[in-house]
Protein backbone atom coordinates (compact mmCIF):
# COMPACT_ATOMS: atom_id res chain seq x y z
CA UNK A 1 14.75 164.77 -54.01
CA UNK A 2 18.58 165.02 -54.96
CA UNK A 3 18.20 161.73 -56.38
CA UNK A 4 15.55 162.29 -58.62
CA UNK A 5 16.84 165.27 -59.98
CA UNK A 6 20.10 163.68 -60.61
CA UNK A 7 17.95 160.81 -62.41
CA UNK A 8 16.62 163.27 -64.83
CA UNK A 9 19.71 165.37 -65.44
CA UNK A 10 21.66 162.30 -66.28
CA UNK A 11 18.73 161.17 -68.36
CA UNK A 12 18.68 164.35 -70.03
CA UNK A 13 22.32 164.44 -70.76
CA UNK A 14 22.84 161.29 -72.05
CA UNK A 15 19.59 162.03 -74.29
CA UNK A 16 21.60 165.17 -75.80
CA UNK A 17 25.02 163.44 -75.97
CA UNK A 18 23.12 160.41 -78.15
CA UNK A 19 21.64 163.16 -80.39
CA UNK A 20 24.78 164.62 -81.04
CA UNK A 21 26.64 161.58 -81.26
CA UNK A 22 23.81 160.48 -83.84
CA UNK A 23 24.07 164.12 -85.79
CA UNK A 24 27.75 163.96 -86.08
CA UNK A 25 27.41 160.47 -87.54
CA UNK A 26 25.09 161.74 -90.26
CA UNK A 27 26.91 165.14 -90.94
CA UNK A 28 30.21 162.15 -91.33
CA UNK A 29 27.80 159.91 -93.37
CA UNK A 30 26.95 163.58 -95.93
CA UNK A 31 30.36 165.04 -95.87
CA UNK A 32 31.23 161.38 -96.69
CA UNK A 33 29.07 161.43 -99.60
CA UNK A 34 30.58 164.63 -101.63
CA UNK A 35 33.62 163.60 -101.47
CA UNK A 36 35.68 160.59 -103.66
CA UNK A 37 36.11 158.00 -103.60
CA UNK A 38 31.97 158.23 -103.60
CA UNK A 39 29.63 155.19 -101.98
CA UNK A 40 29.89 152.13 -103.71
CA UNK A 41 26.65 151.79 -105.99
CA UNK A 42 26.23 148.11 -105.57
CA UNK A 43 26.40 148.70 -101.79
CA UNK A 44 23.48 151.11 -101.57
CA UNK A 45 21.83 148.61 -103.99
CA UNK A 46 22.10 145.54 -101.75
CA UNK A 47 21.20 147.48 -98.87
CA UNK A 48 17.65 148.50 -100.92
CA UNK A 49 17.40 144.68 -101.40
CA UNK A 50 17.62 144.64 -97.82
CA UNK A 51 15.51 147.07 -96.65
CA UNK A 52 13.08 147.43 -99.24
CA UNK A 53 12.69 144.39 -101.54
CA UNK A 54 12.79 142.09 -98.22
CA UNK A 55 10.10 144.24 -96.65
CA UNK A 56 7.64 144.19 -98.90
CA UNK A 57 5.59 141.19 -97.18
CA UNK A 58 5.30 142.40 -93.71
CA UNK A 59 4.77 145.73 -94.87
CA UNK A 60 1.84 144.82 -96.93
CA UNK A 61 0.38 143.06 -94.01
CA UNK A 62 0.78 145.93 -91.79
CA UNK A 63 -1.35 148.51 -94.56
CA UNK A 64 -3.80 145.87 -95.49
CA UNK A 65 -5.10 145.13 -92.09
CA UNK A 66 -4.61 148.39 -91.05
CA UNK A 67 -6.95 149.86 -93.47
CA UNK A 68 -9.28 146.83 -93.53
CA UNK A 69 -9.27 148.03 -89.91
CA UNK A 70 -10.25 151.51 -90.81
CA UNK A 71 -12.93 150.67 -93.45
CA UNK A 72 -14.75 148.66 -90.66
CA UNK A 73 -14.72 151.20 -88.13
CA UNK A 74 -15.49 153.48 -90.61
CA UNK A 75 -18.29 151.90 -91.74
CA UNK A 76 -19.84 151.28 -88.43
CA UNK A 77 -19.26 155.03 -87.33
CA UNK A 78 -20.55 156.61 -90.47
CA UNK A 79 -24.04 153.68 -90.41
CA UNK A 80 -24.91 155.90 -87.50
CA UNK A 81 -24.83 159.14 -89.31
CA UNK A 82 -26.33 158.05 -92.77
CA UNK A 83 -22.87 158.92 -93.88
CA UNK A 84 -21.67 155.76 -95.55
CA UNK A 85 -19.91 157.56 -98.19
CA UNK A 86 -17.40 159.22 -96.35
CA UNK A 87 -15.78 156.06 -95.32
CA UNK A 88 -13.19 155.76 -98.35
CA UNK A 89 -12.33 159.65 -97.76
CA UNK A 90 -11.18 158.54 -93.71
CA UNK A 91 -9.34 155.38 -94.92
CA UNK A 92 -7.48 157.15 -97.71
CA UNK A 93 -6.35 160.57 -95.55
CA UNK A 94 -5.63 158.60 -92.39
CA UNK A 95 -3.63 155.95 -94.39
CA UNK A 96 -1.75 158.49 -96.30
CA UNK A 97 -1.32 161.15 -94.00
CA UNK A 98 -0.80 159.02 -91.23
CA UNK A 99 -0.88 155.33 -90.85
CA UNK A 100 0.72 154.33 -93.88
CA UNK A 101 4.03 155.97 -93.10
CA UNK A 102 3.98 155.65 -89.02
CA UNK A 103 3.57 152.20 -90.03
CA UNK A 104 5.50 151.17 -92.19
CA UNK A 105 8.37 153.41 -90.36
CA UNK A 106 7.58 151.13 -87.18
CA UNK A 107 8.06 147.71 -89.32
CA UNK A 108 11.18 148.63 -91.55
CA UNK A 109 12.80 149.45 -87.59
CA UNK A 110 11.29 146.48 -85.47
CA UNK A 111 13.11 144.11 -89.18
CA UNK A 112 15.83 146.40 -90.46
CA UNK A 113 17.01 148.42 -87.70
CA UNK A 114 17.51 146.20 -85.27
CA UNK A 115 19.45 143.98 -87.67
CA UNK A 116 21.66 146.86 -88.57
CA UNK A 117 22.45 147.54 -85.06
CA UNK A 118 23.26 143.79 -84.36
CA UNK A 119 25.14 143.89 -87.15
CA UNK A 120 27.43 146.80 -86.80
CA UNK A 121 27.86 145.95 -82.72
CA UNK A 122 28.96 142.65 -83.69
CA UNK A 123 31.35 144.54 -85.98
CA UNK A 124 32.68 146.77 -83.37
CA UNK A 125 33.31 144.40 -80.41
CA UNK A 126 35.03 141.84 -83.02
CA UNK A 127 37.35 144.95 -84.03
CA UNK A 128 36.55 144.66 -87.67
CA UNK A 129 35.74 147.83 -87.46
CA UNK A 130 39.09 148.86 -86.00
CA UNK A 131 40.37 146.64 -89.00
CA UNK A 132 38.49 148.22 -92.00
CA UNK A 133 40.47 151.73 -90.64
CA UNK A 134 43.65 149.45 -90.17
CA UNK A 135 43.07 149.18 -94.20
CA UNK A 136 42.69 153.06 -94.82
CA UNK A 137 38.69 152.55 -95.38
CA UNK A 138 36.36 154.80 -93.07
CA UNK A 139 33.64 152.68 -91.83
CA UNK A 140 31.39 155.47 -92.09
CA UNK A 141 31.45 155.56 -95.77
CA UNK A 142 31.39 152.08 -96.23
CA UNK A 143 28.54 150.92 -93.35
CA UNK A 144 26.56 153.78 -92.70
CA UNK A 145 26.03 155.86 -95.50
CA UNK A 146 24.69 152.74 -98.08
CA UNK A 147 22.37 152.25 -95.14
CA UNK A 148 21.27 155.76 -94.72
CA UNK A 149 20.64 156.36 -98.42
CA UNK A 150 18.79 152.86 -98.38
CA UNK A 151 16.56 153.23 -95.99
CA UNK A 152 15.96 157.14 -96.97
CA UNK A 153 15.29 156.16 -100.61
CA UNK A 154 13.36 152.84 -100.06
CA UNK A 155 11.33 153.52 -97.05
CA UNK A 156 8.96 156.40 -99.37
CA UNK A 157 8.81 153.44 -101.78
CA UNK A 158 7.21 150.68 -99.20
CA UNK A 159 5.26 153.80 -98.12
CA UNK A 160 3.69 154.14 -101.55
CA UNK A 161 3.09 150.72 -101.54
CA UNK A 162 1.41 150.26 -97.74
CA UNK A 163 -1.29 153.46 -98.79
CA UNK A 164 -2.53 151.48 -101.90
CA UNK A 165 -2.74 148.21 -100.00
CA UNK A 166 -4.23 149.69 -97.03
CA UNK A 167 -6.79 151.33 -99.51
CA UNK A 168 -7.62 148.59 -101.18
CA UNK A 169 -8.05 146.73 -97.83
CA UNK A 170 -10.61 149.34 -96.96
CA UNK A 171 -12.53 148.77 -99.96
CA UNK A 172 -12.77 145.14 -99.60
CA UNK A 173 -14.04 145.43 -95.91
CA UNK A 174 -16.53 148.69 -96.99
CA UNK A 175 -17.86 147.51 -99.93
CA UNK A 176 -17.48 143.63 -100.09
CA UNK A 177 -17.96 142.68 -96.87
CA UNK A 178 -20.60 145.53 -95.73
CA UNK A 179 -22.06 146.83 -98.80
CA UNK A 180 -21.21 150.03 -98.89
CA UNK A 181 -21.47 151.71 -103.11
CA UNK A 182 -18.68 150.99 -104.88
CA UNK A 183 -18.69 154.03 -106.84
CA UNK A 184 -19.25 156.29 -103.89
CA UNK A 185 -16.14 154.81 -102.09
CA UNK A 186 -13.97 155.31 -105.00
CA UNK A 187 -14.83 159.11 -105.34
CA UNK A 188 -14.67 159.95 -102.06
CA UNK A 189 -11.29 158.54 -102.10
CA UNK A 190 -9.92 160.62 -104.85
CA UNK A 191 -12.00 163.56 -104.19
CA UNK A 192 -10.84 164.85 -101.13
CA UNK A 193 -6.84 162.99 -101.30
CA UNK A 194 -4.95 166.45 -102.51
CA UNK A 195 -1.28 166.18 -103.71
CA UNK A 196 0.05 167.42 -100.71
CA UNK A 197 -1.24 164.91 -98.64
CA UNK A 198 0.77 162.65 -100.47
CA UNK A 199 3.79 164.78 -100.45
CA UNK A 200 3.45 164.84 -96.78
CA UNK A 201 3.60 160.92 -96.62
CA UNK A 202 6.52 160.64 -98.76
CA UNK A 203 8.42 163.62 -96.65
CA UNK A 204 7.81 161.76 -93.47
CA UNK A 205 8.71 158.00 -94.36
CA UNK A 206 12.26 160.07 -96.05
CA UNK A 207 12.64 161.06 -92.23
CA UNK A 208 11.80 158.31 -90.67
CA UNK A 209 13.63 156.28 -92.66
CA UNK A 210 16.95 158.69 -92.10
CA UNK A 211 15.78 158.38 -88.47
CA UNK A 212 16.10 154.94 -88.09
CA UNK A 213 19.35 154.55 -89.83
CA UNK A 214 21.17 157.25 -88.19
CA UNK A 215 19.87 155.82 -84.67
CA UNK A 216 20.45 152.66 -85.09
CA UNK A 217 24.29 152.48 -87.42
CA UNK A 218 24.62 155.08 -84.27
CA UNK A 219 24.86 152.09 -81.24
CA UNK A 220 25.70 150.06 -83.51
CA UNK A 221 28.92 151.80 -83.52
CA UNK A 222 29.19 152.60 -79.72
CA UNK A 223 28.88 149.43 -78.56
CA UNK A 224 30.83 148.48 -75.55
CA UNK A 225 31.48 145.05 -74.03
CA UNK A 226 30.05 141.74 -75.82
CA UNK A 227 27.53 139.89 -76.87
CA UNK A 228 24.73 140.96 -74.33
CA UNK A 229 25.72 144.64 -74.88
CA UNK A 230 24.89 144.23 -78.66
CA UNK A 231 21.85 143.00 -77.73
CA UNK A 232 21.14 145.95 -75.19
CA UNK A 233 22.18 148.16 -77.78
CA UNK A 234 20.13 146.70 -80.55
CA UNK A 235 16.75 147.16 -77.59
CA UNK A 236 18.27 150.94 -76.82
CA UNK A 237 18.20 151.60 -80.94
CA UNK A 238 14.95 150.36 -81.67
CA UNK A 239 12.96 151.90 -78.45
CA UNK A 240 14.39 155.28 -79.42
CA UNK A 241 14.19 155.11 -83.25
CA UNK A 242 10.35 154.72 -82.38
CA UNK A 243 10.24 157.68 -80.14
CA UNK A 244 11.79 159.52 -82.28
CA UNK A 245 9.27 158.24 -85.25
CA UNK A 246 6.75 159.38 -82.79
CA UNK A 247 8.11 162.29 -82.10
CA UNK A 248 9.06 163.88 -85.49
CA UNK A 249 5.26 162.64 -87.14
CA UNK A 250 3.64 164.92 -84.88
CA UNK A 251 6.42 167.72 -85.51
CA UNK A 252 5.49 167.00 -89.22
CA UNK A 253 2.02 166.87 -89.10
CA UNK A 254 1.88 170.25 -86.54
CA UNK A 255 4.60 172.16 -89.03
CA UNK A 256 1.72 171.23 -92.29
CA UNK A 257 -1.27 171.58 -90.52
């Protein structure tokens, strides 16, 4: 019994000290940012590059199939109902609202995040880290903060772009490939799709995409040990910047409903 509650206490406190540790990395990253000498600007714009330019392919993927997905469901549900029209209204609201940046926030942490947290352990155990403060430069201006505004400015954009794809996907499926009307689809889409569903997406893949890069420059930069810790820490980073993905899309979607 005493072992199991000591289990979950120690769980739960090193759950709490990881949240502030991430918080107080972030409120660094912000205080950081108002003050000179400001964020290089061609170091938030390689880190776009990275995160956003370079993501573009699997992130298409991900929305096409996924709404090819939902058009063909869709179909099939609605074919019971004689309600064929309503299928581009489902793939358009679940895509935006939902799948489109759940998605995409899964993607940009399975390919960026884990490479930022391999890269900034590799960093920190080969004291270059230790070195860059040696030089009177705080690593927190220089590593995390071009990440943080990277992934919080780019990961709306690949949003924007996985809810057109994915919408188009379910218009090839519905109306191609099952001959559902044309016309109908593309009214039902726009009809019911209000502006604040699409504010909605674009709030959540901003926090998600601040969610990823605070948890993952976060181990990154409390990495202990060597090579097999980095990659312990990079498995730790991504498991809990999708939790926490998980987490905060249902705190979203709750807090709007």
């Amino acid at each position: 019994m005493m072992v199991g509650v000591q289990r979950v206490g120690g769980a739960t406190l090193g759950a709490v000290r990881q949240l502030g540790g991430g918080a107080r990395l972030v409120g660094g990253a912000l205080a950081a940012l108002m003050r000179p000498p400001f964020v290089s600007l061609r170091l938030v714009l390689d880190q776009c590059a990275s995160v956003g330019v370079a993501s573009i392919p699997v992130v298409a993927l991900t929305g096409m199939f996924s709404g090819m997905v939902l058009g063909l469901q869709g179909a099939n549900a609605f074919a019971r109902f004689g309600a064929e029209d309503l299928v581009g209204t489902v793939v358009a609201l679940a895509m935006v609202r939902e799948m489109g940046p759940v998605l995409a926030g899964i993607m940009v942490t399975a390919r960026v995040g884990s490479a930022m947290t391999a890269e900034l352990g590799t960093m920190k155990i080969t004291e270059q880290l230790d070195a860059l403060v040696t030089l009177a430069t705080n690593p927190v201006r220089y590593l995390v903060l071009p990440r943080l505004l990277a992934t919080t400015l780019m990961l709306p954009c690949l949003v924007v772009f996985a809810n057109v794809i994915g919408i188009l996907g379910g218009w090839v499926v519905a109306v191609r490939m099952l001959g559902t009307n044309p016309v109908l689809y593309e009214r039902r889409t726009l009809q019911f799709l209000s502006m604040d569903d699409i504010v909605l997406s674009l709030t959540k893949a901003a926090v998600f995409g601040a969610t990823l890069a605070a948890v993952s420059c976060y181990h990154g930069f409390t990495v202990q040990g060597g090579a097999r810790e980095v990659g312990q820490a990079v498995t730790r980073s991504v498991v809990v910047a999708l939790i926490g993905i998980l987490i905060l899309n249902y705190v979203l979607t709750a807090w709007t409903a």
